[in-house]
ModelCIF file with pLDDT and N, C-alpha, C, O atoms, coordinates in Angstrom:
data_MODEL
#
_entry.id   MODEL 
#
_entity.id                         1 
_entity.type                       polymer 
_entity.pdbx_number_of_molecules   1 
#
_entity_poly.entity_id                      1 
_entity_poly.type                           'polypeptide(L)' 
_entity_poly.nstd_linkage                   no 
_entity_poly.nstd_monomer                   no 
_entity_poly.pdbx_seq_one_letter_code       
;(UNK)(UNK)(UNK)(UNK)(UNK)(UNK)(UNK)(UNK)(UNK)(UNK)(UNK)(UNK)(UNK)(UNK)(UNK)(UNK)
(UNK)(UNK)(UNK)(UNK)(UNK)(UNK)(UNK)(UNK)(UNK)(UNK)(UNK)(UNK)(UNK)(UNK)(UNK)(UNK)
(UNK)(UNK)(UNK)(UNK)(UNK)(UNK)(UNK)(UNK)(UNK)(UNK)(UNK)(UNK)(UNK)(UNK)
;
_entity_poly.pdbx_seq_one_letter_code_can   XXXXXXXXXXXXXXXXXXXXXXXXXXXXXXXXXXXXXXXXXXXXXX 
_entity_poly.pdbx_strand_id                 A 
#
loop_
_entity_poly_seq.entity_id 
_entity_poly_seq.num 
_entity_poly_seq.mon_id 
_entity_poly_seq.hetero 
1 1  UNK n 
1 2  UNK n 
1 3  UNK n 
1 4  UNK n 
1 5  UNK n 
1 6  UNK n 
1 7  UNK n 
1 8  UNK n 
1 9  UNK n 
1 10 UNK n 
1 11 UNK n 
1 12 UNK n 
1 13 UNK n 
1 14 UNK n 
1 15 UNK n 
1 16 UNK n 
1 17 UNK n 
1 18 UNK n 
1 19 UNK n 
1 20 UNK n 
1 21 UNK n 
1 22 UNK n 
1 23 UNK n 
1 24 UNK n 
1 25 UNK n 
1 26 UNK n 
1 27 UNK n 
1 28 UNK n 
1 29 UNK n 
1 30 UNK n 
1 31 UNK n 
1 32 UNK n 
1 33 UNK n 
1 34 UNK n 
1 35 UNK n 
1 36 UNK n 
1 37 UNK n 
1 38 UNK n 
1 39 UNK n 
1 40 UNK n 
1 41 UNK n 
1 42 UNK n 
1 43 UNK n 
1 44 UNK n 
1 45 UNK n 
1 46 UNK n 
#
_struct_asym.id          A 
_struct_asym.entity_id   1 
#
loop_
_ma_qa_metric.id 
_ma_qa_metric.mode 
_ma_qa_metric.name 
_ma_qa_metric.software_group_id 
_ma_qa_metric.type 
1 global pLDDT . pLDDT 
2 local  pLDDT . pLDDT 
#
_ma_qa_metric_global.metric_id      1 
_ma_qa_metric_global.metric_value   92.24 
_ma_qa_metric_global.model_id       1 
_ma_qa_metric_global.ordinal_id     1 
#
loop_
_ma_qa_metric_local.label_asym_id 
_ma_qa_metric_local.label_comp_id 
_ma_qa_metric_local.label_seq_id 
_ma_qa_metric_local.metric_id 
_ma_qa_metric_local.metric_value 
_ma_qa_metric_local.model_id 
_ma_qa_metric_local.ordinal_id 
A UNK 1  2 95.00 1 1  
A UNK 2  2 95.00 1 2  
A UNK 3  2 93.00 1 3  
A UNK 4  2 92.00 1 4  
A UNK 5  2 92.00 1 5  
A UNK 6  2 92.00 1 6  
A UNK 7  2 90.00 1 7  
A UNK 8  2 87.00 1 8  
A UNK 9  2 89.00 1 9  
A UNK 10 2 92.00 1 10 
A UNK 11 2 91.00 1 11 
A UNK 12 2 91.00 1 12 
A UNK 13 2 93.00 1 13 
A UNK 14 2 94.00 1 14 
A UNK 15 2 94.00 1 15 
A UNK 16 2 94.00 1 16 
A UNK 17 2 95.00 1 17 
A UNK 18 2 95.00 1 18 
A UNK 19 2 96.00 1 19 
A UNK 20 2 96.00 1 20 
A UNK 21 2 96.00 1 21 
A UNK 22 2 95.00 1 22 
A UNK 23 2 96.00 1 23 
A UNK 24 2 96.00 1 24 
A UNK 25 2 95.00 1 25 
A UNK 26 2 97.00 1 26 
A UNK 27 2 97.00 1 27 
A UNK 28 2 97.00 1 28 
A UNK 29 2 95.00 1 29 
A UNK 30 2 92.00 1 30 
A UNK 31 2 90.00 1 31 
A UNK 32 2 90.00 1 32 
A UNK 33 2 88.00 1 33 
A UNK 34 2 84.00 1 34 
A UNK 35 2 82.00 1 35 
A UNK 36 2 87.00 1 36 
A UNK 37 2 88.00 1 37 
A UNK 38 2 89.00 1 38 
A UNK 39 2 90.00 1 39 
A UNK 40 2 89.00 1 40 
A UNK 41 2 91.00 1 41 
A UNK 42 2 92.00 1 42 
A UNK 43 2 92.00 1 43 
A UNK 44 2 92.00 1 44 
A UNK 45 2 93.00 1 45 
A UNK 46 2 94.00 1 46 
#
loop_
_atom_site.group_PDB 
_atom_site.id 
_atom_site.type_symbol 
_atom_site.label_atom_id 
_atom_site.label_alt_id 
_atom_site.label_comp_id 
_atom_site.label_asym_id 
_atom_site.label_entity_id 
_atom_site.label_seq_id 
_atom_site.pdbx_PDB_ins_code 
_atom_site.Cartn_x 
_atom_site.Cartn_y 
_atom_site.Cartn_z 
_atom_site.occupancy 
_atom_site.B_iso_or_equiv 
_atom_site.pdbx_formal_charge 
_atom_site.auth_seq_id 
_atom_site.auth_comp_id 
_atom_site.auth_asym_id 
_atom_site.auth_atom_id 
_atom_site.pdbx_PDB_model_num 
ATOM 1   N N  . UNK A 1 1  ? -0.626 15.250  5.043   1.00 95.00 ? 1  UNK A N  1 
ATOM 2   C CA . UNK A 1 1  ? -2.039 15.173  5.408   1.00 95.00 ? 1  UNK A CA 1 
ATOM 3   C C  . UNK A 1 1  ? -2.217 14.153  6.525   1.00 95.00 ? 1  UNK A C  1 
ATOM 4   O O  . UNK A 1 1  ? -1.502 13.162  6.675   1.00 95.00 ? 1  UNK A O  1 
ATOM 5   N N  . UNK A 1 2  ? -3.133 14.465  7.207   1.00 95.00 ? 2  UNK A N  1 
ATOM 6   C CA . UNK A 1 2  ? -3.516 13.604  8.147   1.00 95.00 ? 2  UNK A CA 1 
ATOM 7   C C  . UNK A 1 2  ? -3.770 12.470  7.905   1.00 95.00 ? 2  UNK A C  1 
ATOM 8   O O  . UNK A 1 2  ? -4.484 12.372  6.907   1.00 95.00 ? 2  UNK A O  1 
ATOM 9   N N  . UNK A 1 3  ? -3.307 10.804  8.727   1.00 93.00 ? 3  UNK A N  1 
ATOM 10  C CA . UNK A 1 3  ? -4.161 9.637   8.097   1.00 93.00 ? 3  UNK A CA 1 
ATOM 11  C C  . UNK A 1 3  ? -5.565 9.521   7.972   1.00 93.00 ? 3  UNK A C  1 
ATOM 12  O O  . UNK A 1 3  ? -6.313 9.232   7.038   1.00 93.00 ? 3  UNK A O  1 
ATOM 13  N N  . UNK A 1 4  ? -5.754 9.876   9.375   1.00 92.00 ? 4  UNK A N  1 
ATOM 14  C CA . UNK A 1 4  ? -7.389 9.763   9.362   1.00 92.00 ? 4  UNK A CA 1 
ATOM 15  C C  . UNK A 1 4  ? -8.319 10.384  8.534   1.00 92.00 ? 4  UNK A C  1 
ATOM 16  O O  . UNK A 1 4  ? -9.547 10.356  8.620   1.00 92.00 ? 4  UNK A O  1 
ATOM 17  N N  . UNK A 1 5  ? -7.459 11.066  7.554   1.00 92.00 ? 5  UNK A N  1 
ATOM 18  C CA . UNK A 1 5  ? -8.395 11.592  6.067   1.00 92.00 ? 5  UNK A CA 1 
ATOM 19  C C  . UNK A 1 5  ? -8.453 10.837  4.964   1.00 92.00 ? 5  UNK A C  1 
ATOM 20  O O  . UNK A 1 5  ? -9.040 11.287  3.980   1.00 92.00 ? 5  UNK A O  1 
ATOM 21  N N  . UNK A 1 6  ? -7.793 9.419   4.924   1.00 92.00 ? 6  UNK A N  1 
ATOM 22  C CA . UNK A 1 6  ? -6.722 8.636   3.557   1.00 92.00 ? 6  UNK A CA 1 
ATOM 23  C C  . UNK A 1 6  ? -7.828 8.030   3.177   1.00 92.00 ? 6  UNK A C  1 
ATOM 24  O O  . UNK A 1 6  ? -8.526 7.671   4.125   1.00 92.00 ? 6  UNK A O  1 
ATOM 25  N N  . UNK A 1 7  ? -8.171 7.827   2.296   1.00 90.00 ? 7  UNK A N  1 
ATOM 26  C CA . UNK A 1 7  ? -9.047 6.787   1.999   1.00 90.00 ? 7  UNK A CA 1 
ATOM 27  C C  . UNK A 1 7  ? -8.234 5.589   1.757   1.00 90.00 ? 7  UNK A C  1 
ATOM 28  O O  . UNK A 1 7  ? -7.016 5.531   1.590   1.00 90.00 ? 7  UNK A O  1 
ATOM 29  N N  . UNK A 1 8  ? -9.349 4.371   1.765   1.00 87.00 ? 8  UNK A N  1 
ATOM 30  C CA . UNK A 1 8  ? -8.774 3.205   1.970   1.00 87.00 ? 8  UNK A CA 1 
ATOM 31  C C  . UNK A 1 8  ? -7.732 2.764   1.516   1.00 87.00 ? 8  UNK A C  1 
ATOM 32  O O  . UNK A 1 8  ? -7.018 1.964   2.122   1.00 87.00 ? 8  UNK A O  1 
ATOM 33  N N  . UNK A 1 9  ? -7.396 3.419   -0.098  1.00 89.00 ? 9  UNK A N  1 
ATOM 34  C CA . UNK A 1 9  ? -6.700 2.899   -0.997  1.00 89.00 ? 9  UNK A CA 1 
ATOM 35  C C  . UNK A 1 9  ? -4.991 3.513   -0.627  1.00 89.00 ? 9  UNK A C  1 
ATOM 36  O O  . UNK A 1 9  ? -3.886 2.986   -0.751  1.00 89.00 ? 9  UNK A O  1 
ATOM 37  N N  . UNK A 1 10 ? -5.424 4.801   -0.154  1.00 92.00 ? 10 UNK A N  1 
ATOM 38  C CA . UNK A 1 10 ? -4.217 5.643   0.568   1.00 92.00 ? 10 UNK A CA 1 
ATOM 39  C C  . UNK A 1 10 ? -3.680 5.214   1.350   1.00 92.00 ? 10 UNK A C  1 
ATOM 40  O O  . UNK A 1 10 ? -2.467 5.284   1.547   1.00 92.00 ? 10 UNK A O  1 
ATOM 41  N N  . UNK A 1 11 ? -4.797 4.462   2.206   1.00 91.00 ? 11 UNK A N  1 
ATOM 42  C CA . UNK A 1 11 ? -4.354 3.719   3.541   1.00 91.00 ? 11 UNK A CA 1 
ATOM 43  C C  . UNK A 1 11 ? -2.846 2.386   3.210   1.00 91.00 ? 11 UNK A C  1 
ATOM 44  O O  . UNK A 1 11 ? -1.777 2.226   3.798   1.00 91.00 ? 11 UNK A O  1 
ATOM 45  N N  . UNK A 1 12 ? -3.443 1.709   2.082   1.00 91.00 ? 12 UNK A N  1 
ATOM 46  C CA . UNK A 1 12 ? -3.053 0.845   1.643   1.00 91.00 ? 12 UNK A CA 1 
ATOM 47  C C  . UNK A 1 12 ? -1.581 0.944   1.118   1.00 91.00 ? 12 UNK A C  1 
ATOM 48  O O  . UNK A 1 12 ? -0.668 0.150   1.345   1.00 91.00 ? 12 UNK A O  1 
ATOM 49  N N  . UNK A 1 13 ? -1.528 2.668   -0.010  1.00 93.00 ? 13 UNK A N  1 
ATOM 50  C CA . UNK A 1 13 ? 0.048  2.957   0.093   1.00 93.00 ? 13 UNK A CA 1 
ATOM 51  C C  . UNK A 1 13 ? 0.811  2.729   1.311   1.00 93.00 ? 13 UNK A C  1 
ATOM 52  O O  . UNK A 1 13 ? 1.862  2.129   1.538   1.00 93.00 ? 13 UNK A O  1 
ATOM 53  N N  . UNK A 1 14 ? -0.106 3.448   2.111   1.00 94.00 ? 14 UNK A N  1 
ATOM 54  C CA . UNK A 1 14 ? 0.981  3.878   3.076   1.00 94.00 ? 14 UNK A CA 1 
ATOM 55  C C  . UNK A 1 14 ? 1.408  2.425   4.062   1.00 94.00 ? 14 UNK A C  1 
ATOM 56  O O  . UNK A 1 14 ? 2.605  2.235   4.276   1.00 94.00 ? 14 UNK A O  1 
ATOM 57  N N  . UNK A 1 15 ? 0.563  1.622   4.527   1.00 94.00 ? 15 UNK A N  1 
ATOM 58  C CA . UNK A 1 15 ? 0.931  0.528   4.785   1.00 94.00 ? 15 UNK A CA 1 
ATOM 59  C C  . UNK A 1 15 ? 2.368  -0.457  3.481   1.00 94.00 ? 15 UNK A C  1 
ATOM 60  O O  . UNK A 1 15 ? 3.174  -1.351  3.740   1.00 94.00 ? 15 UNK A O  1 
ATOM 61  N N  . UNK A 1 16 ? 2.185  0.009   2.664   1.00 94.00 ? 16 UNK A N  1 
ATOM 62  C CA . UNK A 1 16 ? 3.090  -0.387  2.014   1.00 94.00 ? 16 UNK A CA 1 
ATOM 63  C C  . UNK A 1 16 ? 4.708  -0.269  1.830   1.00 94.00 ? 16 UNK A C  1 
ATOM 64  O O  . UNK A 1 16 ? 5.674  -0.977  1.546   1.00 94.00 ? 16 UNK A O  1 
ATOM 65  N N  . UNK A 1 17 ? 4.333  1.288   2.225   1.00 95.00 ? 17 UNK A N  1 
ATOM 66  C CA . UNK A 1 17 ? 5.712  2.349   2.111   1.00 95.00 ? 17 UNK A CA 1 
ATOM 67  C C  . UNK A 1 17 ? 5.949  2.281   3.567   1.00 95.00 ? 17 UNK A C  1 
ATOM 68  O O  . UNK A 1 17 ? 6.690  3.149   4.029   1.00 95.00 ? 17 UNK A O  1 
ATOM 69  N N  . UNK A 1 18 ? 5.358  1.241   4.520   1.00 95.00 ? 18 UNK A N  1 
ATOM 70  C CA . UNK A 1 18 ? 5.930  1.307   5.959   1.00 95.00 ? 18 UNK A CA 1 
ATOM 71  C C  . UNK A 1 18 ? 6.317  -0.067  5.690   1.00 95.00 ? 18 UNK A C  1 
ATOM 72  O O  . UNK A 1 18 ? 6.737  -0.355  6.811   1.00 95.00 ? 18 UNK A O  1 
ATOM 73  N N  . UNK A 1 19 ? 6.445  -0.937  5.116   1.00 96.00 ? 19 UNK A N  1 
ATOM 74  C CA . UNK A 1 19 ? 7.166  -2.314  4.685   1.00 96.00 ? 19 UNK A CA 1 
ATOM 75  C C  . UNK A 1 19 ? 8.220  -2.122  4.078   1.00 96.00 ? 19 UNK A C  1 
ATOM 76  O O  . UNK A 1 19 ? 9.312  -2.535  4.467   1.00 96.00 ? 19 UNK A O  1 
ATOM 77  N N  . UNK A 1 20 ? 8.010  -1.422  2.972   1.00 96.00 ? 20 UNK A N  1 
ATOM 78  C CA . UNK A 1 20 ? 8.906  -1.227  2.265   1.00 96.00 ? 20 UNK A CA 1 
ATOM 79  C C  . UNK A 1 20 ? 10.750 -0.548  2.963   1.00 96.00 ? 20 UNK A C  1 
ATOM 80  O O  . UNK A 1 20 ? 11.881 -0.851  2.581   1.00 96.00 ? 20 UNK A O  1 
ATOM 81  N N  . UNK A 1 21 ? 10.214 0.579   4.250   1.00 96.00 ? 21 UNK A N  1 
ATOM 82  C CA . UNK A 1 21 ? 11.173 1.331   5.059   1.00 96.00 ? 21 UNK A CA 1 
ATOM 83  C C  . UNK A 1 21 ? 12.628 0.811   5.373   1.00 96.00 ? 21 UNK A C  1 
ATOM 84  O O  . UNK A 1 21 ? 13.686 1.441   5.349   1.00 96.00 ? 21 UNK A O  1 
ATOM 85  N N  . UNK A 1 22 ? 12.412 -0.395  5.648   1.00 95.00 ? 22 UNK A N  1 
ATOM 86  C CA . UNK A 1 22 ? 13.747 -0.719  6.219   1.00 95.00 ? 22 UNK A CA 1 
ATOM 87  C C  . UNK A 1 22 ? 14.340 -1.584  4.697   1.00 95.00 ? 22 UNK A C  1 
ATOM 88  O O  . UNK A 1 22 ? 15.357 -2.276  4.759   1.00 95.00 ? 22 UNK A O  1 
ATOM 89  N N  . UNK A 1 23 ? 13.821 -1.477  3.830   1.00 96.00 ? 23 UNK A N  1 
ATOM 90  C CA . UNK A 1 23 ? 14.520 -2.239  2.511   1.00 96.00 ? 23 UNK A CA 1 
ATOM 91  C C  . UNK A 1 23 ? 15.055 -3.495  2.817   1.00 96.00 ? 23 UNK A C  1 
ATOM 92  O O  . UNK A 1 23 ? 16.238 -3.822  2.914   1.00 96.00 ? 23 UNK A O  1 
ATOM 93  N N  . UNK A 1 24 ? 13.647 -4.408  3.011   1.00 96.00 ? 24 UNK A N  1 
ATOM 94  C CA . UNK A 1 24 ? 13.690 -5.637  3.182   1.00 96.00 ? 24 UNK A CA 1 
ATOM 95  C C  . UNK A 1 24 ? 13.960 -6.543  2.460   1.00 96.00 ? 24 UNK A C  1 
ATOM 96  O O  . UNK A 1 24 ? 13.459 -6.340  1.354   1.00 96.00 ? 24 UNK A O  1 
ATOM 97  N N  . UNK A 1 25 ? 14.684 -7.762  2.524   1.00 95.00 ? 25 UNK A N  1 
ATOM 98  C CA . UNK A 1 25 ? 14.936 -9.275  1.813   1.00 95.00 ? 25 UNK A CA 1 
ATOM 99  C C  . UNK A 1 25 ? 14.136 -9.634  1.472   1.00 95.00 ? 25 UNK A C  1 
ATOM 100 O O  . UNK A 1 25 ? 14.094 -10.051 0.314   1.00 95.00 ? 25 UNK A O  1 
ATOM 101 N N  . UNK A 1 26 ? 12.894 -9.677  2.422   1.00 97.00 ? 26 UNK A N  1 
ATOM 102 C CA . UNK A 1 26 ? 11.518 -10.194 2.316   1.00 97.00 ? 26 UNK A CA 1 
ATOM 103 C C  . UNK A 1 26 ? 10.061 -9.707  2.669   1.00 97.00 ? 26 UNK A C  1 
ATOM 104 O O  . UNK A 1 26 ? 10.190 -8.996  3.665   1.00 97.00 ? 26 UNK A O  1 
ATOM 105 N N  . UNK A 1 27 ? 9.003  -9.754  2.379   1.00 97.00 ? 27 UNK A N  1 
ATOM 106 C CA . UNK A 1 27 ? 8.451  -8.856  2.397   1.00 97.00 ? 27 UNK A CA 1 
ATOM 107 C C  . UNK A 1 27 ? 6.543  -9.861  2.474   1.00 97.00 ? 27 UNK A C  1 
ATOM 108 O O  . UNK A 1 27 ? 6.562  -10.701 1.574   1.00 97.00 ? 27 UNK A O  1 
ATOM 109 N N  . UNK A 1 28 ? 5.664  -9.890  2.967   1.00 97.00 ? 28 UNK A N  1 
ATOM 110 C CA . UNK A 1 28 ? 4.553  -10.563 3.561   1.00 97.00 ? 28 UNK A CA 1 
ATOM 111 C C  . UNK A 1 28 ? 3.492  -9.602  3.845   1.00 97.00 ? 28 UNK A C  1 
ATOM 112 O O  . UNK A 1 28 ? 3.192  -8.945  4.842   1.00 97.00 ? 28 UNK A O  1 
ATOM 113 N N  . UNK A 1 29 ? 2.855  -9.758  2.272   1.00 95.00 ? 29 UNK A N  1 
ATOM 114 C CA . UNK A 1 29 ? 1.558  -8.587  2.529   1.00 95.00 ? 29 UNK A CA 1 
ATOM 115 C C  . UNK A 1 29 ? 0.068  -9.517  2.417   1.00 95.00 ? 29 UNK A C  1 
ATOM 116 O O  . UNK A 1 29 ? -0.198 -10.415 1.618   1.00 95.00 ? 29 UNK A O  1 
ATOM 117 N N  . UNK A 1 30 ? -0.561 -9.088  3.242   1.00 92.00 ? 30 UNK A N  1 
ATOM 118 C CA . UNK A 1 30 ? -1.881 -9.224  3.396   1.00 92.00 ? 30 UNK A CA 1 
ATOM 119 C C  . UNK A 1 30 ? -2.768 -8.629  2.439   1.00 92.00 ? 30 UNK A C  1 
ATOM 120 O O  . UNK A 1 30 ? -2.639 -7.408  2.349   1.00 92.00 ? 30 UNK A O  1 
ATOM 121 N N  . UNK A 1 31 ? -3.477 -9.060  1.834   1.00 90.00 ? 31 UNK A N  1 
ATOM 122 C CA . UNK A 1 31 ? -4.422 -8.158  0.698   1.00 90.00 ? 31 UNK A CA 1 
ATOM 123 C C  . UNK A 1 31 ? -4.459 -6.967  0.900   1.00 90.00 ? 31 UNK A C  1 
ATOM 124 O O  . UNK A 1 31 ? -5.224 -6.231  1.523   1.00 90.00 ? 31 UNK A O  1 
ATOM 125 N N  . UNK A 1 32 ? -2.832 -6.710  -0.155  1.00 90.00 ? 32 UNK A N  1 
ATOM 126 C CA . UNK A 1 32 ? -2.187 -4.980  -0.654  1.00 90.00 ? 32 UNK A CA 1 
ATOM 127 C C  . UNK A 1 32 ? -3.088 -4.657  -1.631  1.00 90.00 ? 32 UNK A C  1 
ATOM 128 O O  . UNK A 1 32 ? -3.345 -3.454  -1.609  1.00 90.00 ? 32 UNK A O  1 
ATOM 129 N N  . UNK A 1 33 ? -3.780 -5.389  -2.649  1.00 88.00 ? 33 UNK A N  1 
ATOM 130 C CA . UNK A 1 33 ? -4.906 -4.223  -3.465  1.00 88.00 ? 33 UNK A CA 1 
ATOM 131 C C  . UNK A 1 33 ? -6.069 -4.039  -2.785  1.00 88.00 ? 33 UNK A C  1 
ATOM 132 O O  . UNK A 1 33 ? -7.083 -3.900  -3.470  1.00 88.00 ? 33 UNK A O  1 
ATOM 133 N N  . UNK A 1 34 ? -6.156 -4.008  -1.693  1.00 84.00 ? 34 UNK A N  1 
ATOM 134 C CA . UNK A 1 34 ? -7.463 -4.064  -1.085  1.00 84.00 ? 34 UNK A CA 1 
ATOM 135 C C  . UNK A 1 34 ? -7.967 -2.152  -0.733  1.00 84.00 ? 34 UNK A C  1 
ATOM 136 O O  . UNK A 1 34 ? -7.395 -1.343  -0.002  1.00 84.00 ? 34 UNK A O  1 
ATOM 137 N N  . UNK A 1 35 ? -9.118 -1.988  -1.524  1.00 82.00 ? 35 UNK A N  1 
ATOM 138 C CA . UNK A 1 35 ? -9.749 -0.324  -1.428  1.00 82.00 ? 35 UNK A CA 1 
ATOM 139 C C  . UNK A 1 35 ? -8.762 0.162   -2.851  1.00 82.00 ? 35 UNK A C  1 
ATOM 140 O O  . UNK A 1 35 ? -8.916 1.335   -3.192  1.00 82.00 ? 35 UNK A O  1 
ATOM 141 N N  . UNK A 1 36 ? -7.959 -0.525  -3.520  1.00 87.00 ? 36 UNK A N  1 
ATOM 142 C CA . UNK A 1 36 ? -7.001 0.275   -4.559  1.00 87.00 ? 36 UNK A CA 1 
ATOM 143 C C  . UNK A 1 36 ? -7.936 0.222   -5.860  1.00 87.00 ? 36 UNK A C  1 
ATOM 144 O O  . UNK A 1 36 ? -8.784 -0.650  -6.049  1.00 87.00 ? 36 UNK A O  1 
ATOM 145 N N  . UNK A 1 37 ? -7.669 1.234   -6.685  1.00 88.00 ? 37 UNK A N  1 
ATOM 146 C CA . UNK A 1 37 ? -8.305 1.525   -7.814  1.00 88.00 ? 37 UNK A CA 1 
ATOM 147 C C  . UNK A 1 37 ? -7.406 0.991   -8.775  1.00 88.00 ? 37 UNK A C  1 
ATOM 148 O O  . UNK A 1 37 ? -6.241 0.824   -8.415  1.00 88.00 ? 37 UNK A O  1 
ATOM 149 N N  . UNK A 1 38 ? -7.831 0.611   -10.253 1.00 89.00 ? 38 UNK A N  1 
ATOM 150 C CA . UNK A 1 38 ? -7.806 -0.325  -11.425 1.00 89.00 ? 38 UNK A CA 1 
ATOM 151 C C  . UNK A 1 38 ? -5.808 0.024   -11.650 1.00 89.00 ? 38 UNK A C  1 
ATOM 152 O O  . UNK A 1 38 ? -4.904 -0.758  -11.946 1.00 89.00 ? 38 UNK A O  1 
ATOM 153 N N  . UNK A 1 39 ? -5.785 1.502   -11.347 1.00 90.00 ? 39 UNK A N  1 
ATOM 154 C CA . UNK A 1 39 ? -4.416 1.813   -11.759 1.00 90.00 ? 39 UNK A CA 1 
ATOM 155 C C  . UNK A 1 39 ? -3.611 1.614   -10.415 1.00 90.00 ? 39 UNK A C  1 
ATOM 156 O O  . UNK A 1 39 ? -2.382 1.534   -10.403 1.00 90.00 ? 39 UNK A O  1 
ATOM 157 N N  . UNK A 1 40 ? -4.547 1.525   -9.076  1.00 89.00 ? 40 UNK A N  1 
ATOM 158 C CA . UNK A 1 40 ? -3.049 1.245   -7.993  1.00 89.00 ? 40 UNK A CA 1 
ATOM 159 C C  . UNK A 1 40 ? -3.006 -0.532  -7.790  1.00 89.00 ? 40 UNK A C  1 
ATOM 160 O O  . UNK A 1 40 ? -2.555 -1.111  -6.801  1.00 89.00 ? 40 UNK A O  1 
ATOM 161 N N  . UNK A 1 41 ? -3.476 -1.039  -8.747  1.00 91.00 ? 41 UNK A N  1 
ATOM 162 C CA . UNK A 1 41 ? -3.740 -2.100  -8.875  1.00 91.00 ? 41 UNK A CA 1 
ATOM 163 C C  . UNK A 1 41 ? -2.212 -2.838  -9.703  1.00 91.00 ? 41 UNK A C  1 
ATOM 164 O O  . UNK A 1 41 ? -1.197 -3.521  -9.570  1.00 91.00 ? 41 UNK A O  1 
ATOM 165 N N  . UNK A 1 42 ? -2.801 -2.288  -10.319 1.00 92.00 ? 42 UNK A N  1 
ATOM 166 C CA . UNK A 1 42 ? -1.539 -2.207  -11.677 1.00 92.00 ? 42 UNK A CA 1 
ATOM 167 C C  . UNK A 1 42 ? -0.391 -2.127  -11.043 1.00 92.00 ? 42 UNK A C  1 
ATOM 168 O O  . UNK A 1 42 ? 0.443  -3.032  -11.049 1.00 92.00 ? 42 UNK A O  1 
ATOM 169 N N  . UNK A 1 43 ? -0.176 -0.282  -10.036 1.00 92.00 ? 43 UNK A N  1 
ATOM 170 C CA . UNK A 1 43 ? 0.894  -0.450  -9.682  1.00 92.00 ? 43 UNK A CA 1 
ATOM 171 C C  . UNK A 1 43 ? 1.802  -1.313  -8.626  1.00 92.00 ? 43 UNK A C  1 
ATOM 172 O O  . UNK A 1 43 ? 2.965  -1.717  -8.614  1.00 92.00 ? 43 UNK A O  1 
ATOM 173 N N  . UNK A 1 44 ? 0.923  -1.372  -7.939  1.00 92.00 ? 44 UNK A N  1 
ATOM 174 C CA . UNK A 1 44 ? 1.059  -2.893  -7.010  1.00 92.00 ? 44 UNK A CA 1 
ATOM 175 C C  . UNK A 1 44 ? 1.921  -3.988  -7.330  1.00 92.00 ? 44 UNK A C  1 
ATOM 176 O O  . UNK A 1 44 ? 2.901  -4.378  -6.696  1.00 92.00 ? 44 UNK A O  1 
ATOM 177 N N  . UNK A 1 45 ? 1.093  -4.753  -9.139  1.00 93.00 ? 45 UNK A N  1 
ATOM 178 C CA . UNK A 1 45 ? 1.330  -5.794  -9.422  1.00 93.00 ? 45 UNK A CA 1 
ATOM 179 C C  . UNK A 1 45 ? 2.793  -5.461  -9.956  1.00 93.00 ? 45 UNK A C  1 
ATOM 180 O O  . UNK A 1 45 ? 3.739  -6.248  -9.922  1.00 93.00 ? 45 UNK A O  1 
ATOM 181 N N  . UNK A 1 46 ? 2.816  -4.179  -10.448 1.00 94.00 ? 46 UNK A N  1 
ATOM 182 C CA . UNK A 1 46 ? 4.636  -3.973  -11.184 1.00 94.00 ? 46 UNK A CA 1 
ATOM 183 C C  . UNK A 1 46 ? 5.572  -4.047  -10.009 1.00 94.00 ? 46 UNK A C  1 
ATOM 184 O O  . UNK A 1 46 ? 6.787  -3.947  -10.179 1.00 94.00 ? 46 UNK A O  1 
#
């Protein structure tokens, strides 16, 4: 799907899963639950 359809919280995977790409040592996120709902919240914190 297109980004420009994601809602915020989508947005937020996907900024995530573009950190995540190169399977980093280290890793420096900026408010990652931000637009996420109670359960991508959760999954976040696991």
């Amino acid at each position: 799907r297109r980004v420009g359809g994601f809602s915020l919280g989508m947005g937020q995977r996907l900024g995530v899963a573009a950190a995540l790409l190169g399977d980093p040592a280290t890793l420096v996120l900026d408010e990652p639950v931000n637009g996420l709902d109670p359960q991508g919240i959760l999954w976040i914190r696991t």
